[in-house]
C-alpha atoms as a PDB file:
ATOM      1  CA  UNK A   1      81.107 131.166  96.833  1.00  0.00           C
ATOM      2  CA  UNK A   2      82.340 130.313  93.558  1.00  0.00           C
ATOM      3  CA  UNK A   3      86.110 128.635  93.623  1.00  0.00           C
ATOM      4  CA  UNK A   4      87.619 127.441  90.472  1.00  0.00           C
ATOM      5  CA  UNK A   5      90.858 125.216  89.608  1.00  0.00           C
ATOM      6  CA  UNK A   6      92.711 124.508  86.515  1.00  0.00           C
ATOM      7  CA  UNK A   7      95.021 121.369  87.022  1.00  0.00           C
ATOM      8  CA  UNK A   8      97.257 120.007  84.360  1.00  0.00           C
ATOM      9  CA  UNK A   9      99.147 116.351  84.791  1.00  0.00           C
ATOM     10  CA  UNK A  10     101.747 115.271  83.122  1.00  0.00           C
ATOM     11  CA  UNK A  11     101.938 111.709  82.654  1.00  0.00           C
ATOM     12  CA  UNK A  12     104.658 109.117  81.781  1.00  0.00           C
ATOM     13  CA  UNK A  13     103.755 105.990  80.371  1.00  0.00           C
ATOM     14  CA  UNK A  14     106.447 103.293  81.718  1.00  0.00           C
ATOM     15  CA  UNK A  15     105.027  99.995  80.909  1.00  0.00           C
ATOM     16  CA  UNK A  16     106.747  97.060  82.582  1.00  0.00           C
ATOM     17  CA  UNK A  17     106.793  93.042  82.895  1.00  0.00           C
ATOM     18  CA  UNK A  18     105.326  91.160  85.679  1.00  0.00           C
ATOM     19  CA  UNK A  19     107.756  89.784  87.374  1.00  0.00           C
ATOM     20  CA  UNK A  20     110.786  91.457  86.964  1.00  0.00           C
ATOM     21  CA  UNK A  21     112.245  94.904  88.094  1.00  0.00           C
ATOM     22  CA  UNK A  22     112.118  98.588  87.238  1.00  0.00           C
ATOM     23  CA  UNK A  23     113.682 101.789  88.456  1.00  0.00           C
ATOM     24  CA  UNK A  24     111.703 105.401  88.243  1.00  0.00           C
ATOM     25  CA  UNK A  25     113.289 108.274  87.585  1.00  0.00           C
ATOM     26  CA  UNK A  26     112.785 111.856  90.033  1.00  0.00           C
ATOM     27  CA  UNK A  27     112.189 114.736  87.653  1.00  0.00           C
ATOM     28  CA  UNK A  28     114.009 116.446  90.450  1.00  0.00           C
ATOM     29  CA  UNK A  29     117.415 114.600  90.890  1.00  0.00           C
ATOM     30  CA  UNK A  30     118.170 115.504  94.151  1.00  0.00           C
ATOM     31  CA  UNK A  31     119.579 113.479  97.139  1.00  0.00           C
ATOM     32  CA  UNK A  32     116.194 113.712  99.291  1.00  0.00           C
ATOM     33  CA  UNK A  33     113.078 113.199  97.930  1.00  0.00           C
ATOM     34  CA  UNK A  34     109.966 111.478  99.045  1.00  0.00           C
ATOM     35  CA  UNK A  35     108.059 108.584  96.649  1.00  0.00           C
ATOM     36  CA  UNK A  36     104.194 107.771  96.273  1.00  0.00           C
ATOM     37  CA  UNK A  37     101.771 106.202  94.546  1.00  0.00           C
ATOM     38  CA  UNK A  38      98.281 106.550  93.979  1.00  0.00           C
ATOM     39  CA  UNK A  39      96.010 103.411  93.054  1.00  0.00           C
ATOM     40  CA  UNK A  40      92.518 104.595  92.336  1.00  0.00           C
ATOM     41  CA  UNK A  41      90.246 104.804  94.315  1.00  0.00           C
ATOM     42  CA  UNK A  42      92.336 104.712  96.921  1.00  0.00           C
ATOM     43  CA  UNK A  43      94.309 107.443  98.889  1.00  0.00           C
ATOM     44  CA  UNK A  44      97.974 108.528  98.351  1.00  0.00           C
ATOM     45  CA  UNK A  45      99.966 105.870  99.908  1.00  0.00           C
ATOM     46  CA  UNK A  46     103.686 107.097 100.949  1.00  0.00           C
ATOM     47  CA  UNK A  47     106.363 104.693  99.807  1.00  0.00           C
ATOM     48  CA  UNK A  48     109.858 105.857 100.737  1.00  0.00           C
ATOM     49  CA  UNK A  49     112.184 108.742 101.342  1.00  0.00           C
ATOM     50  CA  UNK A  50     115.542 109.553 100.312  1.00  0.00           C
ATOM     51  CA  UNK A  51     118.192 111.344 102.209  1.00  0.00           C
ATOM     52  CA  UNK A  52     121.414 110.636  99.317  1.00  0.00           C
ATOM     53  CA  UNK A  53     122.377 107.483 100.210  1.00  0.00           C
ATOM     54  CA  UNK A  54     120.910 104.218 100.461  1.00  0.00           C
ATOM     55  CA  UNK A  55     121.345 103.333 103.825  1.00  0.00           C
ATOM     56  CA  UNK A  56     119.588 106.215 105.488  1.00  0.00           C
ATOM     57  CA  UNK A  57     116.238 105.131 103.170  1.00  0.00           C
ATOM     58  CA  UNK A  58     113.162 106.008 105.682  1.00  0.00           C
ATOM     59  CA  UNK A  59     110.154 103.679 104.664  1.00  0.00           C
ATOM     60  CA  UNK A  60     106.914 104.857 105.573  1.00  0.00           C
ATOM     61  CA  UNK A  61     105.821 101.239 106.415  1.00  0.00           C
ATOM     62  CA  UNK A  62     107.861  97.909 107.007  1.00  0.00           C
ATOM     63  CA  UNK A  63     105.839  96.038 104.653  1.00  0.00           C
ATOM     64  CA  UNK A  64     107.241  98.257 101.814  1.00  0.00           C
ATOM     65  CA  UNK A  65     111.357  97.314 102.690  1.00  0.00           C
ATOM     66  CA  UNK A  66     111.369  94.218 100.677  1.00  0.00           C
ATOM     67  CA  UNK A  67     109.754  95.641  97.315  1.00  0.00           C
ATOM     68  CA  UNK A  68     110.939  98.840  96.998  1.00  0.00           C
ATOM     69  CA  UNK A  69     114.633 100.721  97.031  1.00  0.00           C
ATOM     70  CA  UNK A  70     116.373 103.298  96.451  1.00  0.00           C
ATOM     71  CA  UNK A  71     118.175 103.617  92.818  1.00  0.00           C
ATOM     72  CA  UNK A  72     121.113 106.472  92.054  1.00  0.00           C
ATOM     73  CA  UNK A  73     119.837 110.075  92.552  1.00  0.00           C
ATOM     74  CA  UNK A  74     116.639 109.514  94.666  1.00  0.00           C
ATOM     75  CA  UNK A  75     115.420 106.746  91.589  1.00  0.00           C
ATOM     76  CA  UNK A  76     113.036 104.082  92.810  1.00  0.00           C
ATOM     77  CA  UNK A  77     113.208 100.657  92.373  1.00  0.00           C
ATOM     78  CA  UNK A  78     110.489  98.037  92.491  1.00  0.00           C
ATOM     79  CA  UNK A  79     111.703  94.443  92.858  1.00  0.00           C
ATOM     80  CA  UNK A  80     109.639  91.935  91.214  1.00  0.00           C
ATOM     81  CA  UNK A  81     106.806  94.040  90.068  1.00  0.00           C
ATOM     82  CA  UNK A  82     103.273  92.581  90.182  1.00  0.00           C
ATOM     83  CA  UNK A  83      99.808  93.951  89.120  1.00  0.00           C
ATOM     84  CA  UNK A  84      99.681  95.223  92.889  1.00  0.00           C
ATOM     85  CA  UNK A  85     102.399  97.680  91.703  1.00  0.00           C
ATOM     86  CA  UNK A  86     100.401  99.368  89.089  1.00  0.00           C
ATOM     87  CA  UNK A  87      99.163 102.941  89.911  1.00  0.00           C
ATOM     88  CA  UNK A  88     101.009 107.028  89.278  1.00  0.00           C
ATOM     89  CA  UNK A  89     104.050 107.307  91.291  1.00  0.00           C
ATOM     90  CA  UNK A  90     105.455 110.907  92.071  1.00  0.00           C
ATOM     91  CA  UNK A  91     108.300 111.904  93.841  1.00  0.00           C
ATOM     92  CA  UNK A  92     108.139 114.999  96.386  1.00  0.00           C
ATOM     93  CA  UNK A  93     110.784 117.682  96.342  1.00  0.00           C
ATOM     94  CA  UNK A  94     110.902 117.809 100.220  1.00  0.00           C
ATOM     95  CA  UNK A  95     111.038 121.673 101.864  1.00  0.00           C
ATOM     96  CA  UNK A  96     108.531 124.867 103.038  1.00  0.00           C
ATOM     97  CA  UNK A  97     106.428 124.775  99.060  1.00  0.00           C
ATOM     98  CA  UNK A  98     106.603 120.815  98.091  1.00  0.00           C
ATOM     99  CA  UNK A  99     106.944 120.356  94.619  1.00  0.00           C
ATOM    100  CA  UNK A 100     105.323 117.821  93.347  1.00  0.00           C
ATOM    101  CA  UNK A 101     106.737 115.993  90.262  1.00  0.00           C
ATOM    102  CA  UNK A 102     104.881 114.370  87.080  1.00  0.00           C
ATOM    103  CA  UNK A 103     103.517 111.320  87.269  1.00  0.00           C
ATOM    104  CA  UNK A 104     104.657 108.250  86.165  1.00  0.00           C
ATOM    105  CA  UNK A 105     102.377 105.440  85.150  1.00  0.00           C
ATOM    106  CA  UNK A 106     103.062 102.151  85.329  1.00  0.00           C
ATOM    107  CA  UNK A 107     100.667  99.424  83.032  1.00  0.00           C
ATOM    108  CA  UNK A 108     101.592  96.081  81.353  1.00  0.00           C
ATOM    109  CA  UNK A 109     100.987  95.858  77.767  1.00  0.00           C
END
């Protein structure tokens, strides 16, 4: 059995400064979308997800409340960034196919 795939990731660079905050923006710009980020080597970790307004934010742990938020059209926010915050976030268009959007890397200088 012989199974080949061709992948192809587009990446934005975003660097940012300890300390303070920064909003990501969906490729998708819709009101519901769901946020992750990937620190290697570990797994996927879910973040957040958006239903169009920012009191109906579902957090996919309690610990994640106080760092991150929802921006205008599904954006994220991350409050006082630190170098735990580094890693590929991707938002999730949200229906029967998920689309999954570029990544976007965030790195100090």
């Amino acid at each position: 059995l012989f199974v080949w795939s061709q992948t192809t990731e587009a990446l934005t660079d975003q660097q940012v400064v300890l300390g303070q905050s920064v909003t990501l923006a969906c490729e998708y710009r819709l009101k519901g979308v769901i946020w992750f980020v990937m620190k290697l080597p570990a797994r996927p970790e879910m973040i957040l997800r958006t239903f169009g307004s920012k009191e109906e934010v579902e957090y996919y742990d309690e610990k994640f409340r106080e760092k991150y938020s929802e921006g205008d059209r599904s954006q994220l926010v991350i409050n006082n960034v630190s170098d735990d915050d580094l890693g590929i976030y991707y938002c999730i268009k949200p229906g029967f196919a998920l689309q999954i959007s570029d990544g976007i890397r965030l790195h100090t200088a």
